[in-house]
Protein backbone atom coordinates (compact mmCIF):
# COMPACT_ATOMS: atom_id res chain seq x y z
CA UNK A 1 25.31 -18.59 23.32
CA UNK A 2 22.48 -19.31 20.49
CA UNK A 3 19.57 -18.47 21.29
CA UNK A 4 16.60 -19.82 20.04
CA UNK A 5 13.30 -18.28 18.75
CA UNK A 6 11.51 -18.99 21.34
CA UNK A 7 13.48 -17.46 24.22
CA UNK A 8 13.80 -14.48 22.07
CA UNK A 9 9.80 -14.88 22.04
CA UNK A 10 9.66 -15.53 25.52
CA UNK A 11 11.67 -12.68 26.53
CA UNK A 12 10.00 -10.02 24.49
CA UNK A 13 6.73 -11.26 26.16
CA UNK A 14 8.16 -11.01 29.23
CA UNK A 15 9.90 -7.32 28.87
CA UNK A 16 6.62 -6.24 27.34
CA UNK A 17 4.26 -7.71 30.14
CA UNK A 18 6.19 -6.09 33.17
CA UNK A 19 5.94 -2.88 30.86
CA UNK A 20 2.76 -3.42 31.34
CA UNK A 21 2.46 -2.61 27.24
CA UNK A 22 -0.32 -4.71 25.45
CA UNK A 23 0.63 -6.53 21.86
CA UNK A 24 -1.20 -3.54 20.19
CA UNK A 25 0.23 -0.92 22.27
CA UNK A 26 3.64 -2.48 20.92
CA UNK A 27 2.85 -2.68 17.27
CA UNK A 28 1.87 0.99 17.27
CA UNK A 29 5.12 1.87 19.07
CA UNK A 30 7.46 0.18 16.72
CA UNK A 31 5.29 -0.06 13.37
CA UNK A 32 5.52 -4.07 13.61
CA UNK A 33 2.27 -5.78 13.20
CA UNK A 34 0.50 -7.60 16.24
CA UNK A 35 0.09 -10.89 13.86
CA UNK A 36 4.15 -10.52 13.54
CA UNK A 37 4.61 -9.09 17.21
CA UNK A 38 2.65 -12.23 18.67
CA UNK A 39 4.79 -15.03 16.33
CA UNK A 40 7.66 -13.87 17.63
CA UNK A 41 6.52 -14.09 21.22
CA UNK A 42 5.44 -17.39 20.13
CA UNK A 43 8.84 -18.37 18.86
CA UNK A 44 7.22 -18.94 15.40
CA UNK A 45 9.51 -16.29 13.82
CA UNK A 46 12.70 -15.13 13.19
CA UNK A 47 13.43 -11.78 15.31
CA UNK A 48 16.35 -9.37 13.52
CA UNK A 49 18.15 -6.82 15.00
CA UNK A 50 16.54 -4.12 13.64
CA UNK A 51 12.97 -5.32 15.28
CA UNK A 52 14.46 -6.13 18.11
CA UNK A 53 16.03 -2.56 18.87
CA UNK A 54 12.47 -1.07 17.94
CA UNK A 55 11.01 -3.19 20.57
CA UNK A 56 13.38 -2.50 22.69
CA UNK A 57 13.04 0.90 22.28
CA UNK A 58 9.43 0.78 22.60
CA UNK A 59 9.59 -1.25 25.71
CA UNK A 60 12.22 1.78 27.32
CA UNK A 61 15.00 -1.07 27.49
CA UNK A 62 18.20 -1.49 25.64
CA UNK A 63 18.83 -4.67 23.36
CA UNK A 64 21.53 -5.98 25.49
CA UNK A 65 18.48 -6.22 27.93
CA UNK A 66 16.52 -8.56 25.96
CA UNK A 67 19.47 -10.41 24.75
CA UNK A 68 20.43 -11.41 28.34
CA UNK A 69 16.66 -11.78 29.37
CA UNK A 70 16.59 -14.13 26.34
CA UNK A 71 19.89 -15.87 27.63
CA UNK A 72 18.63 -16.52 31.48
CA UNK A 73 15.50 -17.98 29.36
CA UNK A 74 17.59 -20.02 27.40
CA UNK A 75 19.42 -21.03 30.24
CA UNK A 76 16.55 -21.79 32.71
CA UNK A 77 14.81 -23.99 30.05
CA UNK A 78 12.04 -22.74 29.32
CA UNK A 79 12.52 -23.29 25.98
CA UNK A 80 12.23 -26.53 26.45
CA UNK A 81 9.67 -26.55 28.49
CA UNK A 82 7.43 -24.40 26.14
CA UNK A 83 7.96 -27.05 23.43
CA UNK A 84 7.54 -30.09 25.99
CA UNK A 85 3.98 -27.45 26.92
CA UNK A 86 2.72 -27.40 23.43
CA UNK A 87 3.43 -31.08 22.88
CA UNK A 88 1.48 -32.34 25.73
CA UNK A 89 -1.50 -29.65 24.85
CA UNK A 90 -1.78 -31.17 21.47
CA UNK A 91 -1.47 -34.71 23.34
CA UNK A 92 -4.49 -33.59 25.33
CA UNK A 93 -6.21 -32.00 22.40
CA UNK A 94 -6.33 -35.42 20.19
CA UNK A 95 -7.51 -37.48 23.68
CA UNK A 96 -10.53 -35.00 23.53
CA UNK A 97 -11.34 -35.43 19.98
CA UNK A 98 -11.16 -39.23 20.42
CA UNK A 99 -13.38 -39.06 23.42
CA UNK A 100 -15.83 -37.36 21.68
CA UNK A 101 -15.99 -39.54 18.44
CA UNK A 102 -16.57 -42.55 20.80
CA UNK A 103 -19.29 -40.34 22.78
CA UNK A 104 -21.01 -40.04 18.92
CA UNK A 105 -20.14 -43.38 17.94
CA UNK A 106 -21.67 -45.07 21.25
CA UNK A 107 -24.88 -42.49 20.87
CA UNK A 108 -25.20 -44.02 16.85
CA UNK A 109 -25.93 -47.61 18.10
């Protein structure tokens, strides 16, 4: 199965939150930075295998771990429904800003 950058993302978030290890915690452990650490989580980079056995390291879980954490991710949909997420945030986002240029607009007259 292919799995995407985001449930790669997703599961490192997940591994390292029931670690109970903070981003900077984990960029200390493996040498990554937390800018890099938290676009991966974030699906908005590429993960290798060479980060991801640090992390996994760091995390005290093996990479066949977070591959089949990232798998059940995959599988469940969350992918999907991340994307589907950020969509409808920046949905919500441009009904705000048009709200409030009507608000000034109406207040101008």
């Amino acid at each position: 199965m292919k799995l995407t950058r985001t449930s790669l993302g997703l599961a490192v978030r997940s591994a390292r939150r029931v670690g109970q290890v903070t981003l900077s915690d984990l960029a200390a452990a493996t040498g990554l930075t937390v800018s890099s650490l938290s676009r991966t989580e974030n699906g908005e980079r590429d993960l290798g295998f060479g980060e991801a056995s640090l992390i996994a390291e760091a995390l005290k879980i093996d990479v066949e771990t977070l591959r089949s954490l990232a798998e059940a991710i995959e599988r469940g949909g969350a992918a999907d429904k991340k994307s589907a997420s950020a969509g409808l945030a920046r949905d919500l986002a441009e009904l705000q800003r048009v709200a409030m240029e009507a608000v000034i607009e109406a207040r101008l007259r």
